[in-house]
N, C-alpha and C. Protein backbone atom coordinates (compact mmCIF):
# COMPACT_ATOMS: atom_id res chain seq x y z
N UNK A 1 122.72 188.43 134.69
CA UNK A 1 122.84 186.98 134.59
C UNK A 1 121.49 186.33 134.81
N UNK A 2 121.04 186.25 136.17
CA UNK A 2 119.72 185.66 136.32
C UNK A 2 119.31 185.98 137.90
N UNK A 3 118.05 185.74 137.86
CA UNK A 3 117.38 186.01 139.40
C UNK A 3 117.44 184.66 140.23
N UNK A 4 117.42 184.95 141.50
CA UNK A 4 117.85 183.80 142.24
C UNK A 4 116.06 183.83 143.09
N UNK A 5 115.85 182.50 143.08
CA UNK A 5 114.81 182.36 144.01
C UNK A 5 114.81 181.30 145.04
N UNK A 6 114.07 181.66 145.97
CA UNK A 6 114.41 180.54 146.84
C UNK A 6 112.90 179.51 146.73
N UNK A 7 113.23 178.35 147.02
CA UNK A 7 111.76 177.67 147.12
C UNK A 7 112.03 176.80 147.95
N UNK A 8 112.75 176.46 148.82
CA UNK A 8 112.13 176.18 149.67
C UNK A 8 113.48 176.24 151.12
N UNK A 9 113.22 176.80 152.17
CA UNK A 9 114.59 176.88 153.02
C UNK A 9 113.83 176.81 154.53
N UNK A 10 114.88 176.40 155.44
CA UNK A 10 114.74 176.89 157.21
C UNK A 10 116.07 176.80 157.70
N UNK A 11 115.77 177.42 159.18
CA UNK A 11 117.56 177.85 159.76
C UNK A 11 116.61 177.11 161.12
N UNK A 12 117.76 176.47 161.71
CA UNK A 12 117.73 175.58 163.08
C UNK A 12 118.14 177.32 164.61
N UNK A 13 117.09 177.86 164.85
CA UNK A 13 117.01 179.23 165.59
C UNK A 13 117.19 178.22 167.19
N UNK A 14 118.30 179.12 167.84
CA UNK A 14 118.51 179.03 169.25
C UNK A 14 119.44 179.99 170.01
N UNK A 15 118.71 179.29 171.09
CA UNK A 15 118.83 181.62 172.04
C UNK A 15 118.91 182.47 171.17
N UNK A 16 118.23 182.70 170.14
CA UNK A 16 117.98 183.84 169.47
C UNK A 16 119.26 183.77 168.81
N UNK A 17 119.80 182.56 167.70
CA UNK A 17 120.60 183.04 167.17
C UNK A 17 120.73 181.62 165.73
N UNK A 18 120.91 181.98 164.46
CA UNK A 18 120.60 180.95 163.68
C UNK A 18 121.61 179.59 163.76
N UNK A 19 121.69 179.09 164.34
CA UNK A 19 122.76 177.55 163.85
C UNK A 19 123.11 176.43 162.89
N UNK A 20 122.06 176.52 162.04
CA UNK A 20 122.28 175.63 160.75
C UNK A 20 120.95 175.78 159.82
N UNK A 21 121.41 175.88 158.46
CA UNK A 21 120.52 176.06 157.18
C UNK A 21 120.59 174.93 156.64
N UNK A 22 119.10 175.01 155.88
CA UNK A 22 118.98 174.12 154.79
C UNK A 22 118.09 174.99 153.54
N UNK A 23 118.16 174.81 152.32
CA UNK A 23 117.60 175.48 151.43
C UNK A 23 117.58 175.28 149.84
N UNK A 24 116.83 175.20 149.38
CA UNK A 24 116.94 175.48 148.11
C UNK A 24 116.64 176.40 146.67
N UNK A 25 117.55 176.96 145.99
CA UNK A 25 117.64 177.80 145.70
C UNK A 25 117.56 177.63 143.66
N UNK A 26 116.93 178.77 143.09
CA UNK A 26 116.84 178.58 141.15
C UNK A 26 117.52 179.79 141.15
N UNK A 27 118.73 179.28 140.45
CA UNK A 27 118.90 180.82 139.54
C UNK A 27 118.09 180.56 138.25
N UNK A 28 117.32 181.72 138.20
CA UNK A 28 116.23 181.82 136.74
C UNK A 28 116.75 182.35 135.78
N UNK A 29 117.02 181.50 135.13
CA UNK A 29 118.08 182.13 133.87
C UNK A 29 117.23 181.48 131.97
N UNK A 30 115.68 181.44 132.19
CA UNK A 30 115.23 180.84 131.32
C UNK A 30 116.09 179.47 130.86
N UNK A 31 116.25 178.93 130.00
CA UNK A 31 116.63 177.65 129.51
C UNK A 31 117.88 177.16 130.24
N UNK A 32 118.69 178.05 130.91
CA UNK A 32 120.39 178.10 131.58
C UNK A 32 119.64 178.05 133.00
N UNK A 33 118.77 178.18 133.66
CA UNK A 33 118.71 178.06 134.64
C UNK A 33 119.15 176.68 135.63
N UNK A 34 119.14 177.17 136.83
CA UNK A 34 119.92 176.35 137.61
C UNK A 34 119.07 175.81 138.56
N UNK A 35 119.60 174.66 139.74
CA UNK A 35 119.43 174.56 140.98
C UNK A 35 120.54 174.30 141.74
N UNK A 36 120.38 175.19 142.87
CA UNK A 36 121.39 174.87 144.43
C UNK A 36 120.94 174.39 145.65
N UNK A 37 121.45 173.86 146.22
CA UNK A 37 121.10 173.26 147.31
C UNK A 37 122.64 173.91 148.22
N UNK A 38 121.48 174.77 149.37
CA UNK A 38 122.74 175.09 150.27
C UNK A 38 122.54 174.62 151.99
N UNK A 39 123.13 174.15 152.54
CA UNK A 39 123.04 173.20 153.90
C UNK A 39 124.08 173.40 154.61
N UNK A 40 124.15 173.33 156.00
CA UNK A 40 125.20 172.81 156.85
C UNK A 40 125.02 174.55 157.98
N UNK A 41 126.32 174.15 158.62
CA UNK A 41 126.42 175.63 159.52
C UNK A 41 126.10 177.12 158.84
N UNK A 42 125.73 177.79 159.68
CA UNK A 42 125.55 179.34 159.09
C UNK A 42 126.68 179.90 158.72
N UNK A 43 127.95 179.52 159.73
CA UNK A 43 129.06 180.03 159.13
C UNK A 43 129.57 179.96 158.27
N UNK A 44 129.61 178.72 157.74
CA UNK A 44 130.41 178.45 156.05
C UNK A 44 129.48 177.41 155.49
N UNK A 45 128.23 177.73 155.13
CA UNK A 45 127.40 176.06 154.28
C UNK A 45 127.87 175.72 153.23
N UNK A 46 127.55 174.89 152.87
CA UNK A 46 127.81 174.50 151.46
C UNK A 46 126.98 174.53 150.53
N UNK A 47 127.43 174.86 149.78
CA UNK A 47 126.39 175.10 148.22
C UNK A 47 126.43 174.28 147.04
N UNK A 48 125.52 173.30 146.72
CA UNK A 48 125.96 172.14 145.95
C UNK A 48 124.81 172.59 144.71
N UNK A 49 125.76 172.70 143.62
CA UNK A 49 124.59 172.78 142.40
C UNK A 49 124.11 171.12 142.12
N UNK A 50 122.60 171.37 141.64
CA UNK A 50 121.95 169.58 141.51
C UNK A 50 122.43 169.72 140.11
N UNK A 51 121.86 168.55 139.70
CA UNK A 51 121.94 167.91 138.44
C UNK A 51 120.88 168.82 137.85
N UNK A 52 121.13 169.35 136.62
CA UNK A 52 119.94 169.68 135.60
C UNK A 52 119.10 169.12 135.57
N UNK A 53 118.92 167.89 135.22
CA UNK A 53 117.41 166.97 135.23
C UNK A 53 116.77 166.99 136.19
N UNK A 54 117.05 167.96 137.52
CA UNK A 54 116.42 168.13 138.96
C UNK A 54 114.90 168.33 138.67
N UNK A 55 113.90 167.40 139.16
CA UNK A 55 112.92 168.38 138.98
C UNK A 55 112.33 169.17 140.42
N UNK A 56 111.75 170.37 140.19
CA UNK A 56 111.36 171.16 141.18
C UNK A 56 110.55 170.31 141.99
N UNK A 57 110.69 169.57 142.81
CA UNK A 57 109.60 169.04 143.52
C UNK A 57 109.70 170.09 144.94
N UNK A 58 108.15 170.72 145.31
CA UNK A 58 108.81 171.52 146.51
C UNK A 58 108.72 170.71 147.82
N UNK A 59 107.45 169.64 147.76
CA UNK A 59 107.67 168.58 149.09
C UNK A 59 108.39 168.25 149.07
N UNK A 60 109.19 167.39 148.03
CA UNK A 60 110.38 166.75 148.22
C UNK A 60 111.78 167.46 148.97
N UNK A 61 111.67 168.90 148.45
CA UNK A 61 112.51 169.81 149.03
C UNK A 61 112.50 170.07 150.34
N UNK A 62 110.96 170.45 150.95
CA UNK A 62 110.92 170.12 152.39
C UNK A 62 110.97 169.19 152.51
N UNK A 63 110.97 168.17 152.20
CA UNK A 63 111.17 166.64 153.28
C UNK A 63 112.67 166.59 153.28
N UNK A 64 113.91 167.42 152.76
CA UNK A 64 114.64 166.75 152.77
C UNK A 64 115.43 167.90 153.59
N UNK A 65 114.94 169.48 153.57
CA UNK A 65 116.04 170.19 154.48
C UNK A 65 114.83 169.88 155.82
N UNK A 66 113.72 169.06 155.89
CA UNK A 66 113.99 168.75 157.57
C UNK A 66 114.40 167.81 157.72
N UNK A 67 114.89 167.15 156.81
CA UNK A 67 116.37 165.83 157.25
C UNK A 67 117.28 166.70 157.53
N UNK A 68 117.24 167.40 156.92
CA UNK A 68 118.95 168.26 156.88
C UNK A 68 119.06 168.68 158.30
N UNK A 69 117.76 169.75 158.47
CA UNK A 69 118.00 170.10 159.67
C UNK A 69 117.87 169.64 161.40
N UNK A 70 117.48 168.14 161.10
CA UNK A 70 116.97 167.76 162.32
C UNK A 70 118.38 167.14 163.66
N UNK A 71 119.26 166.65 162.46
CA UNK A 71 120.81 167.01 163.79
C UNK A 71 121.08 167.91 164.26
N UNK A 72 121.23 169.02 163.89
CA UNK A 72 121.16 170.65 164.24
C UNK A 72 120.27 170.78 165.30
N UNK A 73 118.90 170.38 164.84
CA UNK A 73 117.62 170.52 165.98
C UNK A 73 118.06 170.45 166.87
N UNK A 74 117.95 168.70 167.04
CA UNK A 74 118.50 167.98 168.24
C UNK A 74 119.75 168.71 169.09
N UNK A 75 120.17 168.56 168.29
CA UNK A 75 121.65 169.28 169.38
C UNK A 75 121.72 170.59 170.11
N UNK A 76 120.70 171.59 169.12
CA UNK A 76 120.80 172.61 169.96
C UNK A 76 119.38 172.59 171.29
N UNK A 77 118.48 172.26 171.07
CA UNK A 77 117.60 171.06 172.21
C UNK A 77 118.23 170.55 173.08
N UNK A 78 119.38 170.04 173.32
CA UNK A 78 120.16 169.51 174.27
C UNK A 78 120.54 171.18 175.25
N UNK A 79 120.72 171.78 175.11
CA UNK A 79 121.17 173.00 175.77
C UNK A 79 119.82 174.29 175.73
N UNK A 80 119.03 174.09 174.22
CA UNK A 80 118.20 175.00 174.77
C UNK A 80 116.73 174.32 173.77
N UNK A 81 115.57 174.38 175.47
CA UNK A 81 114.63 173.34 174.73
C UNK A 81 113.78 173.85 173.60
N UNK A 82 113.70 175.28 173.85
CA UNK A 82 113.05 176.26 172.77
C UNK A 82 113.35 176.50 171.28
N UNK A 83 114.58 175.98 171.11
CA UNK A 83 115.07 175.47 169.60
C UNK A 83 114.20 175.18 168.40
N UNK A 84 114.41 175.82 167.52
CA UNK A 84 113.16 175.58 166.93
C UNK A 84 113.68 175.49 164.85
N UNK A 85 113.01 175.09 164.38
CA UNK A 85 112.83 175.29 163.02
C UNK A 85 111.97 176.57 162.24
N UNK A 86 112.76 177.67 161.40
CA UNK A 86 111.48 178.41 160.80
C UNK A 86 112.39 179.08 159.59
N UNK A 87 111.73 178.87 158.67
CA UNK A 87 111.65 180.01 157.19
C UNK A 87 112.92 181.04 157.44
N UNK A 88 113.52 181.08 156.95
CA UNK A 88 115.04 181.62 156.45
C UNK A 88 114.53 182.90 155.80
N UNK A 89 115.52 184.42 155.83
CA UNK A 89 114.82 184.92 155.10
C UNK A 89 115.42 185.02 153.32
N UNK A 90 115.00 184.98 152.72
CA UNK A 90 115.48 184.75 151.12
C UNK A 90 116.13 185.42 150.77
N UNK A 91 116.71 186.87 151.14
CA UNK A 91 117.96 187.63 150.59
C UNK A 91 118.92 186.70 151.67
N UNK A 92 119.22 186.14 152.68
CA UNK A 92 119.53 185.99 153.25
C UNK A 92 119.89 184.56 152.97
N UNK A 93 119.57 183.80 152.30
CA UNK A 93 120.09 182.27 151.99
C UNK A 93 120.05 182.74 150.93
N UNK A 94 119.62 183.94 149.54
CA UNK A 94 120.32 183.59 148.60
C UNK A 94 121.71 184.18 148.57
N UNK A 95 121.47 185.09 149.69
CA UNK A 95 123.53 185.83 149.38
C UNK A 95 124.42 184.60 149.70
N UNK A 96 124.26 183.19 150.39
CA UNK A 96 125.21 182.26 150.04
C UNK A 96 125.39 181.77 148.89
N UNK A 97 124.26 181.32 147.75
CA UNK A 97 124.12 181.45 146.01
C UNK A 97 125.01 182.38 145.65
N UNK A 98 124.68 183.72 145.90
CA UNK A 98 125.50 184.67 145.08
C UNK A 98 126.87 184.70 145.13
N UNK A 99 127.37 184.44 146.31
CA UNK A 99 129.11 184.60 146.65
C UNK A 99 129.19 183.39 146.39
N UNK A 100 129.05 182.13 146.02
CA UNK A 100 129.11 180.69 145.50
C UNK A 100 129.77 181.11 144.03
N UNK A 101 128.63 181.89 143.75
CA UNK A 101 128.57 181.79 142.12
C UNK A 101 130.02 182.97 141.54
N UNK A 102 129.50 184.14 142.52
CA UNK A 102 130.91 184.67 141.92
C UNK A 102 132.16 184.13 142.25
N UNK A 103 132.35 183.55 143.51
CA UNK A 103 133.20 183.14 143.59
C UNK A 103 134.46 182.02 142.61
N UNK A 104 133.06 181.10 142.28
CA UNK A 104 133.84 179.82 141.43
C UNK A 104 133.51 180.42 140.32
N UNK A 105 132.49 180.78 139.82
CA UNK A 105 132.31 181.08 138.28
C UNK A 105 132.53 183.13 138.06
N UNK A 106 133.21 183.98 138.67
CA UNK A 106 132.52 185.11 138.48
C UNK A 106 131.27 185.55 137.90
N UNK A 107 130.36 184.92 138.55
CA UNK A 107 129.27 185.36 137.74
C UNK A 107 128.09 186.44 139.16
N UNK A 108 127.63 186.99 138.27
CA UNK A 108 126.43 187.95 139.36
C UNK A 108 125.04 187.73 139.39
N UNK A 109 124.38 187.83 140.26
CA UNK A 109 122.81 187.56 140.40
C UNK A 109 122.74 188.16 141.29
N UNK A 110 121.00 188.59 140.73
CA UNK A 110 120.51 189.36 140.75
C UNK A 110 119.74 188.42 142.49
């Protein structure tokens, strides 16, 4: 089908354990290609495909999962001050893409 890349993601890390993502994700599918945007808890995020006319902006992308992630911040800061923001690893926010995709569409990526 197509390769999934990530460009731009972070996970809200406390006591050594991830609490909330933000990310964005291309399936590269030449002309069919896509964008996702996946956010919210680690346990179940959500995965929102953009609009086609998306353009890749990658600041824009960070400026907007550290909106995403800065309630998360905060809250886990309230209990532990070492809380922190950092880089997601990319098999790892794209396997929410992949089970998205097979899920609603059976489809596979790579």
């Amino acid at each position: 089908m197509g390769k999934l890349l990530v460009l731009a993601s972070g996970v809200v890390k406390s006591a050594g354990a991830a609490r909330a993502v933000s990310a964005y994700v291309v399936l590269s599918a030449g002309a069919a290609s896509r964008v996702f945007r996946v956010r919210g808890s680690v346990d179940a995020p959500s995965v929102e495909e953009l609009p086609s006319a998306t353009t890749l902006d990658i600041k824009r992308f960070q400026t907007e999962l550290d909106e995403d992630l800065q309630p998360a911040l905060q809250a886990a800061r309230a209990t532990d001050p070492k809380a922190h923001v950092e880089l997601s690893r990319p098999e790892w926010v794209s396997a929410f893409v992949r089970r998205h995709l097979k899920q609603t569409e059976g489809l596979d990526a790579d």
